[in-house]
Protein backbone atom coordinates (compact mmCIF):
# COMPACT_ATOMS: atom_id res chain seq x y z
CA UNK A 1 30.41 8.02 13.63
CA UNK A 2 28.01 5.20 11.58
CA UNK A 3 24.90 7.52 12.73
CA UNK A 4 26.63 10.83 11.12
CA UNK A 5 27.74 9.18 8.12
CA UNK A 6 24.64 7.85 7.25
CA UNK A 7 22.67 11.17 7.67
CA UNK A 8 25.10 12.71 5.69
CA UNK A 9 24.90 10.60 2.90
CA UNK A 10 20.82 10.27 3.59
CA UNK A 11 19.49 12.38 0.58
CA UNK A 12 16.86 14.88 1.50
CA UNK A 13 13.76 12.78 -0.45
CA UNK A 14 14.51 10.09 2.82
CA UNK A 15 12.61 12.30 5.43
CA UNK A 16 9.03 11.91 3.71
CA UNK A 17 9.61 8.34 3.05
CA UNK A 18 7.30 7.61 6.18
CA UNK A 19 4.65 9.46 4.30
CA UNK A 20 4.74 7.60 1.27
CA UNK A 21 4.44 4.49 3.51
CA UNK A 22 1.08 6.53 4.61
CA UNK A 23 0.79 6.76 0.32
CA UNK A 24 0.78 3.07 0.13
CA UNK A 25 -1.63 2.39 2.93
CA UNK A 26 -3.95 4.64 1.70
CA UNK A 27 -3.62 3.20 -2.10
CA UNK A 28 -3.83 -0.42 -0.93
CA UNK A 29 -7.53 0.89 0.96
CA UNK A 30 -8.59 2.55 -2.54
CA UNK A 31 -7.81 0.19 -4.42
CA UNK A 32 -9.48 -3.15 -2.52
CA UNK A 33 -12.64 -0.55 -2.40
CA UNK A 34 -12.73 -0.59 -6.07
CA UNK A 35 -12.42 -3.87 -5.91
CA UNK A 36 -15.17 -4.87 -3.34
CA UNK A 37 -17.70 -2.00 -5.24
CA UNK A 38 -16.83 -3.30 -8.71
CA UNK A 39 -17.88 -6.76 -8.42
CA UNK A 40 -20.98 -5.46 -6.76
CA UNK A 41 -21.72 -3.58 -10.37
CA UNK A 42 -20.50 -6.60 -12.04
CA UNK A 43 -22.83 -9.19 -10.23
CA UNK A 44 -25.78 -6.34 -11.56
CA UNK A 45 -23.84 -6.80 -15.29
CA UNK A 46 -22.82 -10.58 -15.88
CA UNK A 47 -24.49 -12.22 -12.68
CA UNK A 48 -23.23 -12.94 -8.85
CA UNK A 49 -21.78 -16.24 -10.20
CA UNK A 50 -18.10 -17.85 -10.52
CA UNK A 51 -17.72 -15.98 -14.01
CA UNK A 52 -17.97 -12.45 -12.22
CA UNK A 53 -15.50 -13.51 -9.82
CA UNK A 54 -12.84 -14.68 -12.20
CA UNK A 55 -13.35 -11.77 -14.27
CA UNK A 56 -12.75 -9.35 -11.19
CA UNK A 57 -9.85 -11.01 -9.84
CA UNK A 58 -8.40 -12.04 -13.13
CA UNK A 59 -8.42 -8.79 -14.43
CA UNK A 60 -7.35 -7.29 -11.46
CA UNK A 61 -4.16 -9.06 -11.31
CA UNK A 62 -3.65 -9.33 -15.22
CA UNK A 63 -3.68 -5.55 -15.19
CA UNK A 64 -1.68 -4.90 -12.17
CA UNK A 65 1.43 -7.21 -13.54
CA UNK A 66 1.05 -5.51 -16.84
CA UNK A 67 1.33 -2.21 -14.77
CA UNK A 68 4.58 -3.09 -13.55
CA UNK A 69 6.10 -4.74 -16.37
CA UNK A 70 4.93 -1.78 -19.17
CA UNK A 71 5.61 1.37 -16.88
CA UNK A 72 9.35 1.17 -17.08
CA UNK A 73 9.33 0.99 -20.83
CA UNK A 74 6.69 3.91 -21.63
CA UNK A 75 7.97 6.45 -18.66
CA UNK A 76 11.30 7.72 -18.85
CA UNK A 77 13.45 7.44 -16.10
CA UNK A 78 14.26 11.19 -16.03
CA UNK A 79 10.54 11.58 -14.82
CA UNK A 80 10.43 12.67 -11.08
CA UNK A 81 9.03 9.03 -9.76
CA UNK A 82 6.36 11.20 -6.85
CA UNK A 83 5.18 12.81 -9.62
CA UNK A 84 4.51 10.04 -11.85
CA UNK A 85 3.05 8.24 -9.18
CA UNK A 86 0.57 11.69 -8.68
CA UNK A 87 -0.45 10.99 -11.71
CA UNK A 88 -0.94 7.61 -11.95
CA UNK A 89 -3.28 8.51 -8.57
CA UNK A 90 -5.28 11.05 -10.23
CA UNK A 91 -5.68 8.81 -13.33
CA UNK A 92 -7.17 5.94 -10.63
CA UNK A 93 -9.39 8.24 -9.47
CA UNK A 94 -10.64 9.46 -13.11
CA UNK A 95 -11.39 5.97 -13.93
CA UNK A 96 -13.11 5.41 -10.65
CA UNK A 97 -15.25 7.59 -11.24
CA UNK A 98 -15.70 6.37 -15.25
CA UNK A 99 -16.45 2.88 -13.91
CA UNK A 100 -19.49 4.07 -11.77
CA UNK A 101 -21.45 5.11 -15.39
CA UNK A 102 -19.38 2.91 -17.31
CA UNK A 103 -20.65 -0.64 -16.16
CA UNK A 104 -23.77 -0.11 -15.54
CA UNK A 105 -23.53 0.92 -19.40
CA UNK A 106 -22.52 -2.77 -20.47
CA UNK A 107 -25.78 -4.13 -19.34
CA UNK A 108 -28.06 -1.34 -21.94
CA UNK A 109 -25.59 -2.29 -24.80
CA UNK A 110 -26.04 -6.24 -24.16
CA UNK A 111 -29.76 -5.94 -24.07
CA UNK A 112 -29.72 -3.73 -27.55
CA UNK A 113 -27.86 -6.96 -28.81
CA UNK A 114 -29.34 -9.36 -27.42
CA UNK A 115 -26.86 -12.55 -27.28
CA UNK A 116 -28.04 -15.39 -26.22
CA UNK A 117 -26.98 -17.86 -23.82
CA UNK A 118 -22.71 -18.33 -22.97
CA UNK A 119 -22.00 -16.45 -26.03
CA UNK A 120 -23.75 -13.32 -24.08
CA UNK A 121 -22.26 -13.91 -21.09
CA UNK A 122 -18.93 -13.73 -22.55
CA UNK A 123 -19.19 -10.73 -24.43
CA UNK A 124 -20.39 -9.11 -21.46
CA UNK A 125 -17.35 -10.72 -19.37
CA UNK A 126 -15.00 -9.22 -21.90
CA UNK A 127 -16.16 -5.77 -22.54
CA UNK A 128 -16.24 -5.49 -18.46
CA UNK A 129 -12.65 -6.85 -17.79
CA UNK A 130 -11.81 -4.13 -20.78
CA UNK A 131 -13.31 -1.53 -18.85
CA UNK A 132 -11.79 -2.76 -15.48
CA UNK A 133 -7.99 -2.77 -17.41
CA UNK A 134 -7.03 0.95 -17.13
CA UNK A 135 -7.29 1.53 -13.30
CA UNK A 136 -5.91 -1.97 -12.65
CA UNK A 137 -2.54 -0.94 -15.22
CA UNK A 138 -2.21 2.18 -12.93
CA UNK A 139 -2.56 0.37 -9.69
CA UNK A 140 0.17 -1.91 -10.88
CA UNK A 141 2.50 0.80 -11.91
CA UNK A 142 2.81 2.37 -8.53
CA UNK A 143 5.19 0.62 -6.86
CA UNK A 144 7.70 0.48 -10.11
CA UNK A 145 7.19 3.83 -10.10
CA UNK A 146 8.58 4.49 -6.62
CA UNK A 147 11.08 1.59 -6.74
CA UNK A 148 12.56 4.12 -9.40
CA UNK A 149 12.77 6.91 -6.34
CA UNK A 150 14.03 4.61 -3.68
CA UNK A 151 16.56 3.24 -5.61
CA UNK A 152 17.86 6.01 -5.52
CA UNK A 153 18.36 6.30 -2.09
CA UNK A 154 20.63 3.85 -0.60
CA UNK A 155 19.38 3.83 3.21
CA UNK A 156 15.84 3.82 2.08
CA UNK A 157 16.28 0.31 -0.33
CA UNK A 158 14.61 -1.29 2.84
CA UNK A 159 11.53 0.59 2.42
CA UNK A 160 9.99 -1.38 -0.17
CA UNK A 161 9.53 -3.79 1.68
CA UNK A 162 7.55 -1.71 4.01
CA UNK A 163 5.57 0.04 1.40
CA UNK A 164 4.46 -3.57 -0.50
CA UNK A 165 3.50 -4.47 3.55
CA UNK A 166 1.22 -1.13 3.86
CA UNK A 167 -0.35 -1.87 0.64
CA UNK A 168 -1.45 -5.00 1.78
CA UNK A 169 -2.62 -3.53 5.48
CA UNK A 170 -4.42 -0.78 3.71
CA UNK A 171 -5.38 -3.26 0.85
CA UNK A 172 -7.20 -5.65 3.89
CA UNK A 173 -8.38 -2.52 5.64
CA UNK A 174 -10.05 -1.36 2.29
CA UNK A 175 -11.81 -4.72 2.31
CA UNK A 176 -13.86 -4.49 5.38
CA UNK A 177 -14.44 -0.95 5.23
CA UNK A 178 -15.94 -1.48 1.83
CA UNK A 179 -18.03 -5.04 2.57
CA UNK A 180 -18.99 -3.90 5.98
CA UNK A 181 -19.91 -0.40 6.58
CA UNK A 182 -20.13 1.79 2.83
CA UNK A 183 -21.69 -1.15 1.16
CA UNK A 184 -23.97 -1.71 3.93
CA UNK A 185 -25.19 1.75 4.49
CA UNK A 186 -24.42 3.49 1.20
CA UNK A 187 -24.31 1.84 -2.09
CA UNK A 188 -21.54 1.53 -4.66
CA UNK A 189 -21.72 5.03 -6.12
CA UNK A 190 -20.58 6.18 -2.54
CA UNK A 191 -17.79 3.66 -1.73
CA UNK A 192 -16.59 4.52 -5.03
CA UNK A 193 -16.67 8.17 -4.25
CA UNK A 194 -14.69 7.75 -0.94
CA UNK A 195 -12.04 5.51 -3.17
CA UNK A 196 -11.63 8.41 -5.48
CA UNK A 197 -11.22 10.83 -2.34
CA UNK A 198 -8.76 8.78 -1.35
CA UNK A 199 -6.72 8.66 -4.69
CA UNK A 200 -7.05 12.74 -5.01
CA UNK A 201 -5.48 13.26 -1.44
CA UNK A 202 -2.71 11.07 -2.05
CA UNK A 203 -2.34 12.89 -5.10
CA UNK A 204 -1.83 15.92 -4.11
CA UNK A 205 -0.10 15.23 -0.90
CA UNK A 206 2.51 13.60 -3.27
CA UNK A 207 2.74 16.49 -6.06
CA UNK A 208 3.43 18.56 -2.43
CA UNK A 209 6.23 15.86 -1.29
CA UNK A 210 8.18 15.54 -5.01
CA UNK A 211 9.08 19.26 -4.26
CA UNK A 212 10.87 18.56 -1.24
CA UNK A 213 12.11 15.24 -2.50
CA UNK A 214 15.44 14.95 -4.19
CA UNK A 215 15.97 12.67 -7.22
CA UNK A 216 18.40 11.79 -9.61
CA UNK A 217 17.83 9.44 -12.34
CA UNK A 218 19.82 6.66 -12.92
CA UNK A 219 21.01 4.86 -15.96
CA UNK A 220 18.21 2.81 -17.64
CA UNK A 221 18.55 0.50 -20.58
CA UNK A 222 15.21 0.67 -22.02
CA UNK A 223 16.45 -1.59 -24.82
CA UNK A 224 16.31 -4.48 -22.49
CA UNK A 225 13.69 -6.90 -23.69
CA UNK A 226 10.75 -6.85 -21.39
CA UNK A 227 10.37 -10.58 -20.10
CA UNK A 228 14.11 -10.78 -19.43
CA UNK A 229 14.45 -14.57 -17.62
CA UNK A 230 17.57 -14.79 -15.84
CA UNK A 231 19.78 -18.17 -17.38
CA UNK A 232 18.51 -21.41 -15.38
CA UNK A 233 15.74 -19.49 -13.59
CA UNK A 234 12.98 -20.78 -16.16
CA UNK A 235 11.88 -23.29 -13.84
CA UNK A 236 11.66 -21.21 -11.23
CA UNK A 237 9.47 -18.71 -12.97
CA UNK A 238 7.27 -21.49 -14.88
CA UNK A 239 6.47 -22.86 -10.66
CA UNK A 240 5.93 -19.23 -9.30
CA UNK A 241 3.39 -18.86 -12.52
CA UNK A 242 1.78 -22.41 -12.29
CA UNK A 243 1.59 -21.48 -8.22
CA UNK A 244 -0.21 -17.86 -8.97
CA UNK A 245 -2.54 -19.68 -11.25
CA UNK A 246 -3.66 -22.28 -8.90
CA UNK A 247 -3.86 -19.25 -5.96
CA UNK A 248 -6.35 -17.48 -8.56
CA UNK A 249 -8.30 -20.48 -9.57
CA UNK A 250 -8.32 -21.60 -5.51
CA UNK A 251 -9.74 -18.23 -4.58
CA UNK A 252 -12.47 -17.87 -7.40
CA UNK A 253 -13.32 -21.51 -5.95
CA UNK A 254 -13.32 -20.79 -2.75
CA UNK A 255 -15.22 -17.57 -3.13
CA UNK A 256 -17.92 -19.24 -5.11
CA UNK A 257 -18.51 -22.54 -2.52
CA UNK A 258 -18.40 -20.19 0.16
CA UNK A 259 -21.01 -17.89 -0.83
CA UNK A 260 -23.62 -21.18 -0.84
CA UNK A 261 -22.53 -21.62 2.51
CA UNK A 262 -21.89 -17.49 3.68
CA UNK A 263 -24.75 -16.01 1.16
CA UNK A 264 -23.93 -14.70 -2.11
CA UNK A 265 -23.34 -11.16 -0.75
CA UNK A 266 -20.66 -8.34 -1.32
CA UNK A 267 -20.07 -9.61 2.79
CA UNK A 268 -18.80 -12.63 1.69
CA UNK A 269 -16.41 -11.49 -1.01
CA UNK A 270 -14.99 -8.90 1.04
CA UNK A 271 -14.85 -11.12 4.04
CA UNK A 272 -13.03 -14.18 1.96
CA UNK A 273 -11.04 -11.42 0.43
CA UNK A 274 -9.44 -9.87 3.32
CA UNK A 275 -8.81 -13.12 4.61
CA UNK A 276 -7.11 -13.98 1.41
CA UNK A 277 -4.55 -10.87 1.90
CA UNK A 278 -4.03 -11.29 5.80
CA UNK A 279 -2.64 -14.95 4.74
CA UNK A 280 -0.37 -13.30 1.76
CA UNK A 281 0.78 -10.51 4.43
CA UNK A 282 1.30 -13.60 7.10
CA UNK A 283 3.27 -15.77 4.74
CA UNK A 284 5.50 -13.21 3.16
CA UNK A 285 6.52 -12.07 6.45
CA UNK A 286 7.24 -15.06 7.89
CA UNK A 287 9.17 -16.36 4.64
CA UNK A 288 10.99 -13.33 4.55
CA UNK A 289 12.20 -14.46 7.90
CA UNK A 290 12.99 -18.10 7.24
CA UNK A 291 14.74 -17.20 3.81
CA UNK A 292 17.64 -15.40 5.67
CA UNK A 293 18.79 -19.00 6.89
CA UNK A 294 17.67 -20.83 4.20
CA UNK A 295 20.82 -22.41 1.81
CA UNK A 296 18.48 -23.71 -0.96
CA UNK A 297 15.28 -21.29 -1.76
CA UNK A 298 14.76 -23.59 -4.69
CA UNK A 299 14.08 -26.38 -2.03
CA UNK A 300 12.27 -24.41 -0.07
CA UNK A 301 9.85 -23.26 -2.78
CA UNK A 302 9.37 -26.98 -3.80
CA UNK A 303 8.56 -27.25 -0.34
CA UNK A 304 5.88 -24.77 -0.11
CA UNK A 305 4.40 -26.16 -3.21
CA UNK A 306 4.30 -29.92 -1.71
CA UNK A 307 2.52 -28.38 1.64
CA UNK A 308 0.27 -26.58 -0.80
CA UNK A 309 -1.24 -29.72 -2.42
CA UNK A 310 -2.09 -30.80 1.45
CA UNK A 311 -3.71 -27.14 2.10
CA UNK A 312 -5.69 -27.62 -0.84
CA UNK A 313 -6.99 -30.55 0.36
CA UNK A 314 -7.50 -29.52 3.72
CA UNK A 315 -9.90 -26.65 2.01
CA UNK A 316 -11.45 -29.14 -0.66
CA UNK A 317 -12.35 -31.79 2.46
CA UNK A 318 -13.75 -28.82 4.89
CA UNK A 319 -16.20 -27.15 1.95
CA UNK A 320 -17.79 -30.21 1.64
CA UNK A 321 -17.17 -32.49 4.99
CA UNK A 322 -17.38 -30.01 7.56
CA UNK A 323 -18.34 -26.50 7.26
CA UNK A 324 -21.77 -27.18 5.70
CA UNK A 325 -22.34 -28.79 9.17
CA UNK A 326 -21.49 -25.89 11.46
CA UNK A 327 -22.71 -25.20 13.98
CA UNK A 328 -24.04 -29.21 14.69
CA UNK A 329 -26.64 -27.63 17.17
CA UNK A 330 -28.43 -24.63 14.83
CA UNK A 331 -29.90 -23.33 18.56
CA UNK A 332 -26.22 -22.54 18.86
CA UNK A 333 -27.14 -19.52 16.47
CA UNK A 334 -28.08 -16.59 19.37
CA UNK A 335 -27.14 -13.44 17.07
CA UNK A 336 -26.18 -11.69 13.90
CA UNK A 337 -22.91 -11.21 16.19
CA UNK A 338 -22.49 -15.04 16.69
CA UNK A 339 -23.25 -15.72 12.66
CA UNK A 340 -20.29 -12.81 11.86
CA UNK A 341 -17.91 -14.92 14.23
CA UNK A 342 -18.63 -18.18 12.54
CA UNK A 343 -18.29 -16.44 9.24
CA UNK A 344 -14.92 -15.43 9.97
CA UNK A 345 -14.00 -18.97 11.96
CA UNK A 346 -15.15 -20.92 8.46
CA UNK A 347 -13.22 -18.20 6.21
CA UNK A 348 -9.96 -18.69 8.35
CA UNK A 349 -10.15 -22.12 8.55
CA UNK A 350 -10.36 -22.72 4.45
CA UNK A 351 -8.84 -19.62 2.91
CA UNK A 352 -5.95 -19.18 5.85
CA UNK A 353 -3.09 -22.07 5.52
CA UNK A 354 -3.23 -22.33 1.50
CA UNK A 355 -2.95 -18.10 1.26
CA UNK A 356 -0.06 -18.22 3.88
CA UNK A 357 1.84 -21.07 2.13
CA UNK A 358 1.32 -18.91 -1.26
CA UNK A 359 2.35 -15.68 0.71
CA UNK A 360 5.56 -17.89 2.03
CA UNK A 361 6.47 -18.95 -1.88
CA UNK A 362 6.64 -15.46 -2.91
């Protein structure tokens, strides 16, 4: 009698929901392929240094919070939410392709102005993290834009869950496929083309699925202001946003200490990448898990912080302790297979615990 009643109040959009966890997957890939081919442009624009790194990942994640935070003021509600996410696909994939002449672009325009020193650097750093701000508003307006659709669907509120876990598998997957194989035999103009193949299929396939998808739009108070911090929750949100700053910064170190170690190659950022996201994907699992039980998540944030200062300083002691002497015997080294393993051990063993402890906060 449950089973019944919940198929008959199961609204007909609920049947292609596994597809749009494929959607997610497949966005997650696209997106981290950007990623990986964009700071391979930018190391040709501003350098292979910690500046190209910070403006990457800075404006990666500036843009995609924007995304989410601007999307439910500019789109209406009454919008069919597959369709706006269509859209938002198609307009990842325009500026994919924009990005591939655009960047390279930056470097002519510097070199007709000719700034020296910092001061060039900067305005080179600024006019790129401009150009990299469309997409990344996009990418962060997807999931809004389907939290509008699944809302309403009340046996399909679980899903979200499971499409914010794709992303991240496809967002990993995108990662290596990008560092390892297109990057390695192709070039950026390539992986950049398979990202935008990616974007238009999804696309489509969701243009086809918003037909056979019902939705009705709820109520939406767009007059609500936009930052709108629950009363005695400003602590809570000042430590999530000291915590996501320190994650950043950690990373951009990380990334940058590693590559003396690694090589300063697209490898290594897509390696220490993916590793990043596999310990954000571990930790918010397994916090998910403990935070059924847990009577204080206040506590248990501040405890996740406290075992984040000793992560920290588990990474900060193995950069410069112990990785710069593995392996202690150097006839050890047999193979390019053998160096890849190592790679991965001394990624695992500084990015892992801190990203799963940041994963577990969230």
């Amino acid at each position: 009698m449950t089973s019944s009643s919940t198929l008959e109040h199961t609204p007909k959009g609920s049947k292609v929901l596994p597809l749009l966890l494929l959607f997610f997957v497949g966005s997650g890939c696209a997106a981290l392929i950007y990623e990986v081919a964009w700071f391979q442009m930018l190391t040709l624009v501003i350098g292979s240094s910690a500046v190209s790194i910070g403006v990457l990942l800075g404006t990666f994640m500036g843009g995609m919070c924007l995304g989410s935070l601007l999307l439910p003021k500019l789109v209406p509600a009454h919008h069919h939410p597959l369709r706006v996410y269509a859209i938002l696909e198609i307009g990842i994939a325009v500026c994919g392709l924009l990005m591939v002449v655009g960047l390279p672009l930056i470097t002519k325009i510097y070199s007709a102005i000719a700034i020296p020193g910092m001061g060039g650097l900067a305005f080179r750093g600024i006019i790129a993290a401009i150009c990299l701000l469309p997409p990344t508003l996009m990418m962060g307006a997807t999931l809004p834009a389907m939290a509008r659709w699944i809302k309403a669907t009340p046996s399909g509120v679980s899903w979200l869950g499971y499409f914010y876990g794709g992303n991240i598998v496809g967002a990993v997957a995108g990662c290596l496929i990008a560092g390892f194989y297109l990057l390695r035999l192709y070039d950026v103009q390539t992986a950049s083309f398979v990202a935008v193949a990616i974007n238009v299929v999804i696309a489509v396939l969701a243009f086809g699925a918003a037909k056979a998808a019902d939705y009705e739009p709820g109520v939406e108070d767009r007059s609500a202001p936009l930052f709108a911090i629950p009363k005695g929750a400003g602590q809570v949100y000042l430590t999530i946003a000291l915590s996501g700053m320190s994650a950043l910064g950690s990373e951009v170190v990380w990334t940058r200490v590693l590559s003396l170690l690694l090589g300063q190659t697209t490898y290594t950022f897509s390696l220490i990448l993916a590793t990043f996201l596999t310990g954000l994907a571990i930790g918010s699992s397994g916090g998910a898990v403990i935070a059924r039980t847990v009577q204080d998540p206040r506590r248990a944030l501040g405890t996740c912080q406290f075992l984040l200062i000793a992560a920290l300083g588990w990474a900060a002691f193995s950069l410069f302790q112990s990785l710069p002497y593995w392996p202690t015997n150097p006839s050890l080294i047999t193979g390019p297979m053998y160096q890849f393993h190592m790679d991965i051990a001394r990624a695992l063993w500084v990015v892992l615990p801190g990203a799963i402890l940041w994963g577990a906060s969230f």
